[in-house]
PDB file of N, CA and C in Angstrom:
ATOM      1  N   UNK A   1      92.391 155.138  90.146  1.00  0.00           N
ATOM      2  CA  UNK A   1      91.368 154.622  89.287  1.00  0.00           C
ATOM      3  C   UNK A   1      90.780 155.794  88.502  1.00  0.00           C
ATOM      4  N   UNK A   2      90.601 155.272  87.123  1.00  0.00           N
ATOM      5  CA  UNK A   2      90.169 156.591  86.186  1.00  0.00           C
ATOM      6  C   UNK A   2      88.498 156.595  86.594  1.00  0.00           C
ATOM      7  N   UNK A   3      88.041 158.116  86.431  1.00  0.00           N
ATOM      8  CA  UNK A   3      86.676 158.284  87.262  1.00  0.00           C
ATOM      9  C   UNK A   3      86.288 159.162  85.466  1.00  0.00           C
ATOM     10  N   UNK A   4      84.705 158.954  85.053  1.00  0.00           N
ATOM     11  CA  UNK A   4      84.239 159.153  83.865  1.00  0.00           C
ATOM     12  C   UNK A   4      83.240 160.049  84.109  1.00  0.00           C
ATOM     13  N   UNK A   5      82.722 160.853  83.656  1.00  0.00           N
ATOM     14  CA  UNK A   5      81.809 162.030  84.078  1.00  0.00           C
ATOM     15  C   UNK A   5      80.949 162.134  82.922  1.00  0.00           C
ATOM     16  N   UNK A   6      79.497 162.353  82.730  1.00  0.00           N
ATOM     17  CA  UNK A   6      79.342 162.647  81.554  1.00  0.00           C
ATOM     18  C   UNK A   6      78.825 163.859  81.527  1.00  0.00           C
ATOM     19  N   UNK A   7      78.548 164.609  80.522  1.00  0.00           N
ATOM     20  CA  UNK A   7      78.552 165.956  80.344  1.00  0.00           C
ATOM     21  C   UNK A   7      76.831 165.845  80.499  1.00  0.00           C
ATOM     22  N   UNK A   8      76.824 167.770  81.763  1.00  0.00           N
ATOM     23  CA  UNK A   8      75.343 167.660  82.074  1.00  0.00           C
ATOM     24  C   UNK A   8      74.619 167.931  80.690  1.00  0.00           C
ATOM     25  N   UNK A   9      73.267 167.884  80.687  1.00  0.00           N
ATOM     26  CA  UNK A   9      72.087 167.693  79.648  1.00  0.00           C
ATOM     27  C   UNK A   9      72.592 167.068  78.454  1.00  0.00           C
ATOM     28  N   UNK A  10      73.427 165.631  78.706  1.00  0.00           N
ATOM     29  CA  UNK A  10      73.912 165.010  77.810  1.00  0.00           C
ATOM     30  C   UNK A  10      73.080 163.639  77.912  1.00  0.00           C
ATOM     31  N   UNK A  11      72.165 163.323  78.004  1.00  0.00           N
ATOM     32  CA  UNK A  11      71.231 162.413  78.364  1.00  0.00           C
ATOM     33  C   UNK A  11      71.947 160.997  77.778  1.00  0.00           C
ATOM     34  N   UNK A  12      72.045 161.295  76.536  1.00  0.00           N
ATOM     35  CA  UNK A  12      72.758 159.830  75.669  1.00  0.00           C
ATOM     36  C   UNK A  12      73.759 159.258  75.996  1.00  0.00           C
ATOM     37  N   UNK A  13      74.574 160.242  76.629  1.00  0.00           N
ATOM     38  CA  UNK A  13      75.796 159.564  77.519  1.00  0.00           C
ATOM     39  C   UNK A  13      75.284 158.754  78.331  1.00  0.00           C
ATOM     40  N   UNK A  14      74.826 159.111  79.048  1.00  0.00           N
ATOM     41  CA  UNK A  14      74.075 157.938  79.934  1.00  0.00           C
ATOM     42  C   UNK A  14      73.480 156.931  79.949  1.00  0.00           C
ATOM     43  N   UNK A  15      72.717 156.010  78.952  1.00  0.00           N
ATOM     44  CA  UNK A  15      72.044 154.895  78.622  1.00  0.00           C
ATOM     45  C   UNK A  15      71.518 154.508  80.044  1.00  0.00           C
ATOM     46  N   UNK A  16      72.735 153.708  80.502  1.00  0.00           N
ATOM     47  CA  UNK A  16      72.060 152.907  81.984  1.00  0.00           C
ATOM     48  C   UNK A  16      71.188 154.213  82.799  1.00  0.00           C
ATOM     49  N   UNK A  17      71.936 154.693  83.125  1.00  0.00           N
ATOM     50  CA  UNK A  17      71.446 155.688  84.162  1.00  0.00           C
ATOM     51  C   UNK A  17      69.811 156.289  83.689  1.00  0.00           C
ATOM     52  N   UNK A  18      70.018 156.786  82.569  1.00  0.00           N
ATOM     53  CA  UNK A  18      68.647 157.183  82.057  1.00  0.00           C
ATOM     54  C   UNK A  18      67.592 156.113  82.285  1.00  0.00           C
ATOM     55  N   UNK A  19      67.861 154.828  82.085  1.00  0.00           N
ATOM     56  CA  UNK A  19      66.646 153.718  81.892  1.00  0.00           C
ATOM     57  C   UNK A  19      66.440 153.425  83.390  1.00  0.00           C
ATOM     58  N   UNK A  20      67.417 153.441  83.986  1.00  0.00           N
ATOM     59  CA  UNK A  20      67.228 153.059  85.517  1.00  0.00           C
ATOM     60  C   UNK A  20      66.180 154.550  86.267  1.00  0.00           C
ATOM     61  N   UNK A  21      66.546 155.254  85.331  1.00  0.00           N
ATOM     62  CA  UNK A  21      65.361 156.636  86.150  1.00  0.00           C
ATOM     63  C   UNK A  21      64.090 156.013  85.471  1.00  0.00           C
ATOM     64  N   UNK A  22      64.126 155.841  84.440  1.00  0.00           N
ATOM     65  CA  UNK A  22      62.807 155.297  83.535  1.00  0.00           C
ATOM     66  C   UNK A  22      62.291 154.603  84.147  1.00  0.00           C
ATOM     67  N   UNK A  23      62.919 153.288  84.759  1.00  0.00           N
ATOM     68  CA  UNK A  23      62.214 152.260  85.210  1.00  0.00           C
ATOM     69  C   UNK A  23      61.666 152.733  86.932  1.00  0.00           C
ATOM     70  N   UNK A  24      62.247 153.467  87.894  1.00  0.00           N
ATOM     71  CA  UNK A  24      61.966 153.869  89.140  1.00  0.00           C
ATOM     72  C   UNK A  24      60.892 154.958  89.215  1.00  0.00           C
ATOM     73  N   UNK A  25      60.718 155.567  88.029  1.00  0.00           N
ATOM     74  CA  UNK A  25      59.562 156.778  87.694  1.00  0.00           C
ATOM     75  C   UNK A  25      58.079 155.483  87.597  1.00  0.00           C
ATOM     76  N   UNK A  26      58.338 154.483  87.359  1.00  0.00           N
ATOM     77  CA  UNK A  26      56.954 153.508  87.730  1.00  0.00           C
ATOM     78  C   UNK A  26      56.199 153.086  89.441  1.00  0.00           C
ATOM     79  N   UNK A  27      57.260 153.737  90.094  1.00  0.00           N
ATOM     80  CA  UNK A  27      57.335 153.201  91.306  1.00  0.00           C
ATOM     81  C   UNK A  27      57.501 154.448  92.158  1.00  0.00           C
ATOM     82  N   UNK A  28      57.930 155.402  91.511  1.00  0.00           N
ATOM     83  CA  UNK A  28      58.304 156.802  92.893  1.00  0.00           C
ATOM     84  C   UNK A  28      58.164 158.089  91.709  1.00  0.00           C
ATOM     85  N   UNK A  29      56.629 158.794  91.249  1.00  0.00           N
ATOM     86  CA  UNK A  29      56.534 159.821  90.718  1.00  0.00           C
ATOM     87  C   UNK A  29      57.811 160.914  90.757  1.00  0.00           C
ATOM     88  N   UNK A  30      57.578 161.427  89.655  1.00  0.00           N
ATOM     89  CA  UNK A  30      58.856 162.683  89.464  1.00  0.00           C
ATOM     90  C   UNK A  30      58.617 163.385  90.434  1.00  0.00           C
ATOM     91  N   UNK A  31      59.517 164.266  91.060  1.00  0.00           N
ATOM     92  CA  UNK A  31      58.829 165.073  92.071  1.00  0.00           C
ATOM     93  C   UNK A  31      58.228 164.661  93.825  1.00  0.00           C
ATOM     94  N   UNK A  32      58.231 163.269  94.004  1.00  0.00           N
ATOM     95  CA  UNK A  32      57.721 162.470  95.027  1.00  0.00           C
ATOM     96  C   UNK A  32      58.738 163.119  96.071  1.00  0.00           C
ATOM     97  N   UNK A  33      58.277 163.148  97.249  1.00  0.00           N
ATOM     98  CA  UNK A  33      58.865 163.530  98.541  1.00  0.00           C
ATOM     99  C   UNK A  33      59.060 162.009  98.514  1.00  0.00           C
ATOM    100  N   UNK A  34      60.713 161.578  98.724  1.00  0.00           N
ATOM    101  CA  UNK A  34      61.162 160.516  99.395  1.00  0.00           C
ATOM    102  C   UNK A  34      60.852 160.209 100.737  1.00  0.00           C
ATOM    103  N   UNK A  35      60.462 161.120 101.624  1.00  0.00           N
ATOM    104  CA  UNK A  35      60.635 160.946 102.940  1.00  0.00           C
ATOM    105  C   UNK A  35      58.978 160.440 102.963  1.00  0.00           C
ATOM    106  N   UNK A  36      58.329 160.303 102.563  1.00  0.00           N
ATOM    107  CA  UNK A  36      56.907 159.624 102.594  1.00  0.00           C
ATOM    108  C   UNK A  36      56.812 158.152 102.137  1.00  0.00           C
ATOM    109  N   UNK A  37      58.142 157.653 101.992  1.00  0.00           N
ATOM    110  CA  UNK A  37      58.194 156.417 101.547  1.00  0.00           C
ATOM    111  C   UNK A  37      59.148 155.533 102.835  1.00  0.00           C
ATOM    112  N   UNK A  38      58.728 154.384 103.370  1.00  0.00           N
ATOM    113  CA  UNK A  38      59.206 153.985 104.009  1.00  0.00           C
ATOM    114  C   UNK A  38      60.948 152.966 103.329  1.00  0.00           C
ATOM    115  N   UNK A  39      62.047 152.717 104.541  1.00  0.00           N
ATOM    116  CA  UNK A  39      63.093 151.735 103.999  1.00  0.00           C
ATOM    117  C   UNK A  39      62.454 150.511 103.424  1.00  0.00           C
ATOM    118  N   UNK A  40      61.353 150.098 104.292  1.00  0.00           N
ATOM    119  CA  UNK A  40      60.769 148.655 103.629  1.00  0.00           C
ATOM    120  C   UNK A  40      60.486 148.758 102.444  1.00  0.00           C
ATOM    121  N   UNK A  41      59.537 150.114 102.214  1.00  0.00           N
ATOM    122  CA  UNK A  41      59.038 150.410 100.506  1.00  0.00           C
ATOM    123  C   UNK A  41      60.455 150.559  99.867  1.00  0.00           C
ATOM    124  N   UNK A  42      61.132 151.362  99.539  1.00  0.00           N
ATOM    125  CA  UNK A  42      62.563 151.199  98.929  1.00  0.00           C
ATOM    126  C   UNK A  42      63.276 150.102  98.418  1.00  0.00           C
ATOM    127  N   UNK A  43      63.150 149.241  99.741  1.00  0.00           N
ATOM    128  CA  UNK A  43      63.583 147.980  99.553  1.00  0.00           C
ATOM    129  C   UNK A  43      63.018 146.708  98.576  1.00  0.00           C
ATOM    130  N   UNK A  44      61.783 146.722  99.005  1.00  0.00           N
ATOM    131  CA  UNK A  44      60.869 146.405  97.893  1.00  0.00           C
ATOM    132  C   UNK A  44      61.055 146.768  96.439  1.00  0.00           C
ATOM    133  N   UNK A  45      61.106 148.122  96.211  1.00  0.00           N
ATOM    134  CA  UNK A  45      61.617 148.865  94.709  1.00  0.00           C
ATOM    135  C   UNK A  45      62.504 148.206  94.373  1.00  0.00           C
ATOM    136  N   UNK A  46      63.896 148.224  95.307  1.00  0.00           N
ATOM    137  CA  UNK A  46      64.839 147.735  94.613  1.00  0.00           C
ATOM    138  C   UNK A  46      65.062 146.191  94.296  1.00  0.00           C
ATOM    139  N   UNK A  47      64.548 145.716  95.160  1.00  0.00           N
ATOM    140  CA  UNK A  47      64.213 143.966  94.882  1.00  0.00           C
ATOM    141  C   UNK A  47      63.257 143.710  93.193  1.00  0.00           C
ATOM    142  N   UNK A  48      62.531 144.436  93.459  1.00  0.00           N
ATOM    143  CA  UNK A  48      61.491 144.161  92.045  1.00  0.00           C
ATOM    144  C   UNK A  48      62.730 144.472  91.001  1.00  0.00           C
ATOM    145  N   UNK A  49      62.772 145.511  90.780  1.00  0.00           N
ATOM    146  CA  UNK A  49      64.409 145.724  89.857  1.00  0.00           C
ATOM    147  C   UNK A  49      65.343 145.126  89.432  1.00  0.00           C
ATOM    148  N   UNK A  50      66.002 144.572  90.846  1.00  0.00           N
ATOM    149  CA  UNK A  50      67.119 143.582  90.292  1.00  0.00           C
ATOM    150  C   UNK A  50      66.533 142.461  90.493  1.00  0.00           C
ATOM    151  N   UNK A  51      65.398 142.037  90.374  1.00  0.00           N
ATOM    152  CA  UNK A  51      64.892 141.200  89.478  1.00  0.00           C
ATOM    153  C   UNK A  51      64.516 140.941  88.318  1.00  0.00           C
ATOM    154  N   UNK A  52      64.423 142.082  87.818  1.00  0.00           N
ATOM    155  CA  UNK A  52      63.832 142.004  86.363  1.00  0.00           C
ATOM    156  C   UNK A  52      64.655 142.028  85.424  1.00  0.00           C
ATOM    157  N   UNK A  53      64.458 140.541  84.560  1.00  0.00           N
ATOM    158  CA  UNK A  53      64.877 140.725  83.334  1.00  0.00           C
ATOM    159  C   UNK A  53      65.515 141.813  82.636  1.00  0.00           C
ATOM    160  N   UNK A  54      66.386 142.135  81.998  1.00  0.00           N
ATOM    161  CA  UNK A  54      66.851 142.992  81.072  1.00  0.00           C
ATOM    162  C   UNK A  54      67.662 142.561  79.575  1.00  0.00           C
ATOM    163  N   UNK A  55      67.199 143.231  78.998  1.00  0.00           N
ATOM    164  CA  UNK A  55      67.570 142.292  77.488  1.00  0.00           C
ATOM    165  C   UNK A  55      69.253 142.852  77.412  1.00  0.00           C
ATOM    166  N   UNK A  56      69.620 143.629  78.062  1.00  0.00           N
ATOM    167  CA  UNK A  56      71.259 143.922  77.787  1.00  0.00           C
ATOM    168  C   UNK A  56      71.887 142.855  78.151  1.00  0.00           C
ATOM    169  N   UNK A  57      70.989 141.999  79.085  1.00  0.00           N
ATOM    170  CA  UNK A  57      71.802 141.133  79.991  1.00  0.00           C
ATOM    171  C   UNK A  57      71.538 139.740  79.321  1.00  0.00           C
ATOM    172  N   UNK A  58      71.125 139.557  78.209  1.00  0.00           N
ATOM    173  CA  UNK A  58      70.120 138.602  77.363  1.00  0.00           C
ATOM    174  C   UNK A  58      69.087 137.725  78.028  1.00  0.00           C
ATOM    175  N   UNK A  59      68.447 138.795  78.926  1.00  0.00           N
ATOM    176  CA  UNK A  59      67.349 138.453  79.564  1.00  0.00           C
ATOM    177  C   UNK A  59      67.117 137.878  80.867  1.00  0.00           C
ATOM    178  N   UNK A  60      68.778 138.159  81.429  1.00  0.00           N
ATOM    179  CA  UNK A  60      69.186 137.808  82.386  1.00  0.00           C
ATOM    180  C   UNK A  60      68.834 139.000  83.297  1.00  0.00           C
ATOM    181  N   UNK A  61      68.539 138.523  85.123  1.00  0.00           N
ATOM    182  CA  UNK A  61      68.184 139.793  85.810  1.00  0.00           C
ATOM    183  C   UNK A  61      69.812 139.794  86.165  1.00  0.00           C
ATOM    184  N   UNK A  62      69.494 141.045  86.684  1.00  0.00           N
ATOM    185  CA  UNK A  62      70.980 141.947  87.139  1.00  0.00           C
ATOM    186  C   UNK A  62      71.465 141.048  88.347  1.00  0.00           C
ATOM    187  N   UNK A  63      70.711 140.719  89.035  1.00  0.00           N
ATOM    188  CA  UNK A  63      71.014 139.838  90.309  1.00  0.00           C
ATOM    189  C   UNK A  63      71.740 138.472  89.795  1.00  0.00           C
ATOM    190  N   UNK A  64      71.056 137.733  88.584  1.00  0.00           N
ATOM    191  CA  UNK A  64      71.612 136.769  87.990  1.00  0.00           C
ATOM    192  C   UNK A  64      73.076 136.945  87.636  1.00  0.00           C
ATOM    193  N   UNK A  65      73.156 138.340  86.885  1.00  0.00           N
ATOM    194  CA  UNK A  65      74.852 138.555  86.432  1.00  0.00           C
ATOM    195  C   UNK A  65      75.291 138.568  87.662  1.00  0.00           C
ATOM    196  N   UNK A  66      74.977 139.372  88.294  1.00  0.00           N
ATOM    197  CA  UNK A  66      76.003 139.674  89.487  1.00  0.00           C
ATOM    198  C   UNK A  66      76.610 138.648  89.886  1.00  0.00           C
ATOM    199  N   UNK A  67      75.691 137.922  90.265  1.00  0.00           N
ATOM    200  CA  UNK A  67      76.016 136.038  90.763  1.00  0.00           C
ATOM    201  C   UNK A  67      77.027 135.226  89.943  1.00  0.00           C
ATOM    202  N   UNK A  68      76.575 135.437  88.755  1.00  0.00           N
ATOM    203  CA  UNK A  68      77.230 134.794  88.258  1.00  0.00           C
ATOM    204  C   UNK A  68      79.014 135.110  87.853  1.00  0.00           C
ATOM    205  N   UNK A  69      79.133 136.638  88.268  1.00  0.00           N
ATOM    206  CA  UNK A  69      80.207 137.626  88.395  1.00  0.00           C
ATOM    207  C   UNK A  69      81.201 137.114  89.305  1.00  0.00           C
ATOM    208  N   UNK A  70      80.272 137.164  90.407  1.00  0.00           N
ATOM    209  CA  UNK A  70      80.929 136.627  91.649  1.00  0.00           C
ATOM    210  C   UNK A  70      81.058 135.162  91.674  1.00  0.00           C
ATOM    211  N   UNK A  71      80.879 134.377  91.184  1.00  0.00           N
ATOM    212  CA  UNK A  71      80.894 132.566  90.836  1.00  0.00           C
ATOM    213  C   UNK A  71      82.262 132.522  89.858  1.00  0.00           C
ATOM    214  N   UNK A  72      82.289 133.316  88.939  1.00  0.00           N
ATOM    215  CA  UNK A  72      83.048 133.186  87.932  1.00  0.00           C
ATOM    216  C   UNK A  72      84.931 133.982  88.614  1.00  0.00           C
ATOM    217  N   UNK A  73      85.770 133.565  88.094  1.00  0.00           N
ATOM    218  CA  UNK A  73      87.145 133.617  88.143  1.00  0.00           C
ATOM    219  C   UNK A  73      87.269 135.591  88.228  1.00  0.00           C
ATOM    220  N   UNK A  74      86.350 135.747  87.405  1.00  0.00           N
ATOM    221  CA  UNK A  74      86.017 137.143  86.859  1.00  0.00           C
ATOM    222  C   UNK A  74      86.158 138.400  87.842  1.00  0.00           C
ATOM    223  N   UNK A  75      85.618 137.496  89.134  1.00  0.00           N
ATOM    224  CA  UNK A  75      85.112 139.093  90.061  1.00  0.00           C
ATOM    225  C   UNK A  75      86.129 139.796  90.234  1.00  0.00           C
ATOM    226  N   UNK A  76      86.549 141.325  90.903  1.00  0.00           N
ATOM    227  CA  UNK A  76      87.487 141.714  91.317  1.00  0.00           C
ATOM    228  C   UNK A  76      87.748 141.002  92.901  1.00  0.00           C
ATOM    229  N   UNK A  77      88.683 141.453  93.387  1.00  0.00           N
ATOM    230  CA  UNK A  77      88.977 140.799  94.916  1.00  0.00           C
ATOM    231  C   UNK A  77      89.767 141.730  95.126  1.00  0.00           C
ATOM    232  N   UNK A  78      89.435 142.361  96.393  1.00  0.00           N
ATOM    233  CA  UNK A  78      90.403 143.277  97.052  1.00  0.00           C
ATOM    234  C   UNK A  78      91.484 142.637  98.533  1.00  0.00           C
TER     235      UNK A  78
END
């Protein structure tokens, strides 16, 4: 499987990745000691997340695609 890398301090390469730091910097300061945060809190983070709406998805949450990924003929299957 081809593996894609993007070049460091290349920020624009990244889109997803960048917005997904964007959006977790609301929830876990830059700089935050992880280890002061419990699995439950984490878990929580990530639930609020892939819940939320995203207009890439036409306003669909990520959890919605996924579902619907896996419903559809579409998914991979190993």
């Amino acid at each position: 499987m081809p593996i894609y890398l993007c070049k460091p301090r290349s920020p624009w390469r990244r889109g997803t990745n960048e917005n997904t730091n964007r959006l977790l910097r609301q929830y876990l300061p830059k700089g935050a000691d992880l280890r002061t945060f419990s699995q439950t809190d984490l878990d929580a983070i990530a639930q609020e997340l892939n819940h939320r709406p995203r207009k890439i998805h036409g306003y669909r949450t990520p959890a919605e695609v996924y579902a619907g990924l896996l419903n559809s003929g579409d998914a991979l299957t190993a």
